[in-house]
Structures are given as C-alpha cells and as structure tokens.
N, C-alpha and C. Protein backbone atom coordinates (compact mmCIF):
# COMPACT_ATOMS: atom_id res chain seq x y z
N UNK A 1 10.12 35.78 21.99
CA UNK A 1 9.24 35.69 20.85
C UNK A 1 9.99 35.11 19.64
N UNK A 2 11.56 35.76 19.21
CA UNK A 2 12.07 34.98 18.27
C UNK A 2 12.37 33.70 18.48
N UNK A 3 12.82 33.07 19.75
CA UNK A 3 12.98 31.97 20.13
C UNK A 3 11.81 31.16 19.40
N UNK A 4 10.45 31.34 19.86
CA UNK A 4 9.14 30.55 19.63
C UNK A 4 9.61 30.01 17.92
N UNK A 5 9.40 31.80 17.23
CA UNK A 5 9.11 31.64 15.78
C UNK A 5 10.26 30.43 15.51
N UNK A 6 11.33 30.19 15.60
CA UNK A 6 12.23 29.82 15.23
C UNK A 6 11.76 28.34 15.58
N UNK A 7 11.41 27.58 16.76
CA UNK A 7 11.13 26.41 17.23
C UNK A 7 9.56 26.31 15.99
N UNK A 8 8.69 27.02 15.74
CA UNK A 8 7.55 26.81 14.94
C UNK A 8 8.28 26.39 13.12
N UNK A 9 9.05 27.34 12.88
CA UNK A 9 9.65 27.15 11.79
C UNK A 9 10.07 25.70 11.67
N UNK A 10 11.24 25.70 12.51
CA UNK A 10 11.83 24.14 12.52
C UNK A 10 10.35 23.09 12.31
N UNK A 11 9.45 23.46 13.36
CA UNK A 11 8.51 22.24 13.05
C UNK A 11 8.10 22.16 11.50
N UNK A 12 8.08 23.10 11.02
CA UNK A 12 7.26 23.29 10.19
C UNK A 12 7.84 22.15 8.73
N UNK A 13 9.28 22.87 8.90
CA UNK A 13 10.28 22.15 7.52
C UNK A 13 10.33 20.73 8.13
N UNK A 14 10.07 20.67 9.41
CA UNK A 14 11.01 19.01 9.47
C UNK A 14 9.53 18.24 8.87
N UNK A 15 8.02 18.83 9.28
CA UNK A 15 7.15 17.67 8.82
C UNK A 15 6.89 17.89 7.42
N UNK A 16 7.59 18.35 6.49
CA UNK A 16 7.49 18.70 4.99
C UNK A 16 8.34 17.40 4.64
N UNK A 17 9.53 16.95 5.73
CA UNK A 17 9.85 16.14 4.92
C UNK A 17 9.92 14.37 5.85
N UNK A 18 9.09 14.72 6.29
CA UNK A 18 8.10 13.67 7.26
C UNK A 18 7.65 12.33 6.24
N UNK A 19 7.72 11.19 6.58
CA UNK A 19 7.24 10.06 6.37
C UNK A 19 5.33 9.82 6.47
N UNK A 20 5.23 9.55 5.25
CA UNK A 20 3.72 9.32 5.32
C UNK A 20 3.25 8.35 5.35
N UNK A 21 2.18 7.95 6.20
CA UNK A 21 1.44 6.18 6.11
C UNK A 21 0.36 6.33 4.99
N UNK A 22 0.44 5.23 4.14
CA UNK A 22 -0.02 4.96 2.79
C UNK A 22 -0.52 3.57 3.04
N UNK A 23 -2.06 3.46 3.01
CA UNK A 23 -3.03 2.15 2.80
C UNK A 23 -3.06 1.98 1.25
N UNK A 24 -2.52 0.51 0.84
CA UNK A 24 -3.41 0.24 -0.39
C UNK A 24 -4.75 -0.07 -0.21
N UNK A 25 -5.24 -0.03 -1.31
CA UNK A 25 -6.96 -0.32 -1.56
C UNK A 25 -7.04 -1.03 -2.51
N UNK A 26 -8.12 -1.85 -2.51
CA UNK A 26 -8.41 -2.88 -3.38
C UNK A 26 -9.19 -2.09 -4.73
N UNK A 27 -8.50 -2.06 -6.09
CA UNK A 27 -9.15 -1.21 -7.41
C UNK A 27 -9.12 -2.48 -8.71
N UNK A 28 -9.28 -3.38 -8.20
CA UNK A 28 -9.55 -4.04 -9.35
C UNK A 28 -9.16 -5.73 -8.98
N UNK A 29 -9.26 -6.47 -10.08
CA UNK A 29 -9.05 -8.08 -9.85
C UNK A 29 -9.36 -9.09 -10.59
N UNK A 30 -9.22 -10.25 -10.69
CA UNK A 30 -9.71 -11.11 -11.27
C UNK A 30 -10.30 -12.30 -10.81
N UNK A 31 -11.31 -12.88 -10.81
CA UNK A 31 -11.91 -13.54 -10.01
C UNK A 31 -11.43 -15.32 -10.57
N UNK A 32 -11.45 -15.37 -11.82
CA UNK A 32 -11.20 -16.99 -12.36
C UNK A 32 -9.94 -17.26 -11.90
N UNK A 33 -8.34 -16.17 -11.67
CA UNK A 33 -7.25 -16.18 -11.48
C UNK A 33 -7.00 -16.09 -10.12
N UNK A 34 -8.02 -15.36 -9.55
CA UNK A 34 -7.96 -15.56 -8.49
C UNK A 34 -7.11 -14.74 -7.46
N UNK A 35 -6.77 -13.42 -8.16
CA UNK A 35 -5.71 -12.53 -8.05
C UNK A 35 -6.90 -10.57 -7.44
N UNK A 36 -6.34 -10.28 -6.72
CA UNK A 36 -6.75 -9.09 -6.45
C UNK A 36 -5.48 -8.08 -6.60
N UNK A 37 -6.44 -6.79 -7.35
CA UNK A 37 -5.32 -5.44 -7.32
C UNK A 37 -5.29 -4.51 -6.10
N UNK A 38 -4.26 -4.20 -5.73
CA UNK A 38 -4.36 -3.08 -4.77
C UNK A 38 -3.54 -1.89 -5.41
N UNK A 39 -3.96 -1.15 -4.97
CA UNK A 39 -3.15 0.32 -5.38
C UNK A 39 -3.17 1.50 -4.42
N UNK A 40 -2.09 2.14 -4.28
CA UNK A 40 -1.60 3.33 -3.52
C UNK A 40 -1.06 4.79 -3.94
N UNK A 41 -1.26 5.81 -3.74
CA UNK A 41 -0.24 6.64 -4.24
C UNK A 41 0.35 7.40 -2.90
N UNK A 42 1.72 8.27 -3.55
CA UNK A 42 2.21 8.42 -2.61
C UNK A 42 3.66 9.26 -3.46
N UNK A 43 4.08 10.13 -2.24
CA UNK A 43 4.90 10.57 -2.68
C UNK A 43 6.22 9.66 -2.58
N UNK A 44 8.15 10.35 -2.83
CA UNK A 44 9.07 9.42 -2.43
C UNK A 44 9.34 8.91 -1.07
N UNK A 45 9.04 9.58 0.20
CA UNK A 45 8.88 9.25 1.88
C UNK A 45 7.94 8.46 2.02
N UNK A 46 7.61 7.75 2.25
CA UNK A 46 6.01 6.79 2.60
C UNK A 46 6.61 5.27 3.38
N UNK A 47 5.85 5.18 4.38
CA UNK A 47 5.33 3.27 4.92
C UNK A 47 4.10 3.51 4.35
N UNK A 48 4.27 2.26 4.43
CA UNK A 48 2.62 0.93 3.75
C UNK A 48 2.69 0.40 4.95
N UNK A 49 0.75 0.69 4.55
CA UNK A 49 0.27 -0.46 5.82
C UNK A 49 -0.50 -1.76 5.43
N UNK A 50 0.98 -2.64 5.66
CA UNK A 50 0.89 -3.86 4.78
C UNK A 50 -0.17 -4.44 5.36
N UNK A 51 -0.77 -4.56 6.32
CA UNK A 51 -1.65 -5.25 7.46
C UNK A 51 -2.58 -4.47 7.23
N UNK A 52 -3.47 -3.30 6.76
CA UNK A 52 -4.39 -2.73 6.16
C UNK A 52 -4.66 -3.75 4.45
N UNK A 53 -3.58 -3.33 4.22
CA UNK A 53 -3.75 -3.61 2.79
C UNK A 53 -3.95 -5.52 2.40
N UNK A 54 -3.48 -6.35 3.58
CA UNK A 54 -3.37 -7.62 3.67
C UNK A 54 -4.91 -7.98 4.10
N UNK A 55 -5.34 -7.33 4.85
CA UNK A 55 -6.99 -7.39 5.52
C UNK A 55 -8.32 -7.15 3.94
N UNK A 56 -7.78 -5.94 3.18
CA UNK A 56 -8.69 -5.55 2.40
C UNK A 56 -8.83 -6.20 1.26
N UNK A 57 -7.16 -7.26 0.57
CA UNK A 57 -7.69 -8.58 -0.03
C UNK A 57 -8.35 -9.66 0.27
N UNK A 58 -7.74 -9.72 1.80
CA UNK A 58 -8.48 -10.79 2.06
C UNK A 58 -10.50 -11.18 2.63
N UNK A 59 -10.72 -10.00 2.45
CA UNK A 59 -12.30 -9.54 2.35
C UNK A 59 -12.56 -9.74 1.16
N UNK A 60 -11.92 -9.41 0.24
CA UNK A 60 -12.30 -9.50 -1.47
C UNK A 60 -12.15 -10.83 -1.45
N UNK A 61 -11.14 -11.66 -1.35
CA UNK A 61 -11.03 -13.05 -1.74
C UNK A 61 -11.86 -14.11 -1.16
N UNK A 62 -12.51 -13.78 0.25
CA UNK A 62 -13.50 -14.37 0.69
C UNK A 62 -14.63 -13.88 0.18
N UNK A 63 -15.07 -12.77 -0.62
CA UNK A 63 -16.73 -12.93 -1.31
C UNK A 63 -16.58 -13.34 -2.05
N UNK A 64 -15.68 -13.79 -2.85
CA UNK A 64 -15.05 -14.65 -4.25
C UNK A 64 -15.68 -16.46 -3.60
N UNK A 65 -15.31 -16.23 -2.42
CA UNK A 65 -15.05 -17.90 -1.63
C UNK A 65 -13.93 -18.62 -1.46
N UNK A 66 -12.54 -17.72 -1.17
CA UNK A 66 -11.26 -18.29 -1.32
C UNK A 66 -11.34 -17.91 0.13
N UNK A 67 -10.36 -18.69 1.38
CA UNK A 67 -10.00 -18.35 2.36
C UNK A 67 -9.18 -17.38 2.75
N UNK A 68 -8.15 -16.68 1.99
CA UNK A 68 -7.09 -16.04 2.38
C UNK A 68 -6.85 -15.12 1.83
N UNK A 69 -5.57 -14.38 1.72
CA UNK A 69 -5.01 -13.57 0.32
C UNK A 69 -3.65 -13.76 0.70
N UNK A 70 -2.54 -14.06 -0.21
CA UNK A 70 -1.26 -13.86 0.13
C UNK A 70 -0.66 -12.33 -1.11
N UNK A 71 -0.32 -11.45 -0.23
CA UNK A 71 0.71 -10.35 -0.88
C UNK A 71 1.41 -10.75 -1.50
N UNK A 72 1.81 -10.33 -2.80
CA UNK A 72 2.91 -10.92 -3.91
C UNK A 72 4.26 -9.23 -3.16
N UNK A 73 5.26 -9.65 -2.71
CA UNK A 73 6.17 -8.83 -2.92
C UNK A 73 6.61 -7.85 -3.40
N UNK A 74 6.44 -7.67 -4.82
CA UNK A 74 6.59 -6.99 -6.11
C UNK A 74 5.56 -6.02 -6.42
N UNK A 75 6.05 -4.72 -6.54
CA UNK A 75 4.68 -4.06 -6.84
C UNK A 75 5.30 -3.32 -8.43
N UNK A 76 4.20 -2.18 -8.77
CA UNK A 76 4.86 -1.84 -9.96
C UNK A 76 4.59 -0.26 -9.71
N UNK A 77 5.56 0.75 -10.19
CA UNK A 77 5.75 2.11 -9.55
C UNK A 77 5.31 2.90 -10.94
N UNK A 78 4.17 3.84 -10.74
CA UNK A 78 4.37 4.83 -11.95
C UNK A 78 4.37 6.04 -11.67
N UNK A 79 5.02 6.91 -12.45
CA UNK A 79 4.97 8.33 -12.05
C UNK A 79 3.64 8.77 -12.83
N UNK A 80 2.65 9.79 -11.72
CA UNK A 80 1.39 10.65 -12.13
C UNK A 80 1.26 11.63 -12.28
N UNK A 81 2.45 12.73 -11.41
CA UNK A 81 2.75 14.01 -11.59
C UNK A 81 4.87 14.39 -11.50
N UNK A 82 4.52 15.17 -12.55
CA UNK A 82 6.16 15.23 -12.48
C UNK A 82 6.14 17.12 -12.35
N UNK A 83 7.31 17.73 -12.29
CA UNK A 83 7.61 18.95 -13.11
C UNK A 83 9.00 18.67 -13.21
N UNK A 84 9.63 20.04 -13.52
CA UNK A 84 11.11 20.00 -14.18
C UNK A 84 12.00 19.64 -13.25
N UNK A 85 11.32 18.99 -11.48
CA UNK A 85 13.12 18.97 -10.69
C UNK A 85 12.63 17.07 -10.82
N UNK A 86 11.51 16.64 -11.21
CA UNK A 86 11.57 15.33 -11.35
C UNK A 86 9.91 15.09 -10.61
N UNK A 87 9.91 13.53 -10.49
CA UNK A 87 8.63 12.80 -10.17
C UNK A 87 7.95 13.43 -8.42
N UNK A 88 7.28 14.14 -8.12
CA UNK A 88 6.10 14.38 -7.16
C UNK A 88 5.42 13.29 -6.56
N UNK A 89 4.47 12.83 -7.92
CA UNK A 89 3.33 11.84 -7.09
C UNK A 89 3.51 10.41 -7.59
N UNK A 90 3.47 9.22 -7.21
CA UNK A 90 3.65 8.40 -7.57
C UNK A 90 2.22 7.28 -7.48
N UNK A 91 2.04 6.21 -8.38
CA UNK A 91 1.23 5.13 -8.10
C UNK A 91 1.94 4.15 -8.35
N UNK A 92 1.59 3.36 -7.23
CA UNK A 92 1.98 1.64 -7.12
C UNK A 92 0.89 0.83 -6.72
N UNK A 93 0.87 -0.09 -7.72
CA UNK A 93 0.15 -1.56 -7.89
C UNK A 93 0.95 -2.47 -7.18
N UNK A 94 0.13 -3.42 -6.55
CA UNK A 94 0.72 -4.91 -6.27
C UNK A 94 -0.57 -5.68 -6.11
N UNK A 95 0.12 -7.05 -6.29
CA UNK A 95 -0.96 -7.84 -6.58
C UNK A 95 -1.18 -9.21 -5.26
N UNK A 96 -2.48 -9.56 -5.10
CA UNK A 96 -2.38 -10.21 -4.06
C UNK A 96 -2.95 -11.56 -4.67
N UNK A 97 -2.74 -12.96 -4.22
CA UNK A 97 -3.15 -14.39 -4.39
C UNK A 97 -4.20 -14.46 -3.73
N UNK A 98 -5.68 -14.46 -4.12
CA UNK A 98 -6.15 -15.59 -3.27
C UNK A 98 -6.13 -17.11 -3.12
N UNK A 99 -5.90 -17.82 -2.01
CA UNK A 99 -5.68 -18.74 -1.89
C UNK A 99 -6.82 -19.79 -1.00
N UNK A 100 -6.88 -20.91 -1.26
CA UNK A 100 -7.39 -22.05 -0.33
C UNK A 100 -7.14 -23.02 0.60
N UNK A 101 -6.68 -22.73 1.98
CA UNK A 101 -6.18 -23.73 2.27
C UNK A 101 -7.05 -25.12 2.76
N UNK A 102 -6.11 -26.11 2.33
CA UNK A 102 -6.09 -27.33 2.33
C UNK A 102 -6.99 -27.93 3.33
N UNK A 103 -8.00 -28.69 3.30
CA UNK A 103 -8.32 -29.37 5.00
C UNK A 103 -7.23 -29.95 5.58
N UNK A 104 -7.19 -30.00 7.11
CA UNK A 104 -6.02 -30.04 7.48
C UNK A 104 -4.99 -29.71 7.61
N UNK A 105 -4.70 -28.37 7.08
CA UNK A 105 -3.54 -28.20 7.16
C UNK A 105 -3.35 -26.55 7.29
N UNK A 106 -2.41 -26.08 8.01
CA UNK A 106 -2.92 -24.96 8.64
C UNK A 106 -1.95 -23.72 7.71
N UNK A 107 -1.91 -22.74 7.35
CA UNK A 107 -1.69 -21.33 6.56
C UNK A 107 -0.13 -21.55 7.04
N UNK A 108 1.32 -21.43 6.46
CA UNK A 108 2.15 -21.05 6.64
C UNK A 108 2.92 -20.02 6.20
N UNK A 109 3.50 -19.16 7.13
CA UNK A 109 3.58 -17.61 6.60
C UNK A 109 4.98 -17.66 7.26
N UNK A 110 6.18 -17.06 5.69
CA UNK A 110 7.39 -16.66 5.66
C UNK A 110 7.44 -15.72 6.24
C-alpha cells in the first residue's frame, strides 16, 4: 500500500511540473497592413502549436483575400499574474504576414 501511495505521489509532482501545449488564437489584426494578431497565455513550461496557430492566420488572411500567412518569429511576452516568488501567468503576442503569392511562382518556406 505504501509502495502505491508513493508511485501516485511521484506522479503527481512530476505533472506539476510538466510541459504544456499552448495554441495561439487569432485576437485581433489589421486588414489594410495586412498583418494578423495571435495571442497565447501560458505559464514558464509550455510548446506552441505553431501549425495550429499557422492554420488560424491563415483562415483570417484568406477572408481578407490574401493567400497565405507567414509567422513573424518574434513575439512579445507580458506578465498577467505575478505574486512575491515572481511571474505565474504569462501573455504572448506574435504577429503574422498575410501574404500573396505571385502567379507562377510557388510559396518558399525557410
């Protein structure tokens, strides 16, 4: 029986400090620029699901009438909840391009 508790425990602490999957969502944009916002929150452990979040501009940028969306790299981090040992919850922005490609010429991806 102590054996069990002890194997339940362990589970317990190791998924406290477990990695979380975090989708951005599309919360805003600009349509003349041609730019969509995505945003996420999340604690300091987290993947992005860049391929969620790459799909949900590029739905926005096609009711606009742009073909694509390219992910800008760069996002921007703010803290939303803190207490006294430091930052909890976090939000991050990044911004995506919509783009047009060219007749003829086919999407090239770094």
């Amino acid at each position: 029986m102590w054996r069990c508790l002890q194997f339940a425990m362990v589970g317990v602490l190791a998924s406290g400090c477990a990695a979380t999957t975090v989708t951005p969502v599309v919360t805003g944009g600009h349509l003349a620029r041609g730019t969509v916002t995505l945003t996420y929150w999340h604690r300091t452990r987290h993947i992005v699901d860049w391929s969620a979040a790459e799909q949900d501009a590029m739905r926005r940028c096609q009711a606009w009438g742009y073909e694509t969306a390219d992910l800008f790299p760069v996002s921007s981090r703010t803290c939303v909840q803190s207490n006294d040992h430091g930052c909890l919850k976090y939000r991050s922005e990044l911004e995506a391009q919509c783009v047009v490609v060219p007749v003829g010429e086919s999407e090239t991806r770094y």
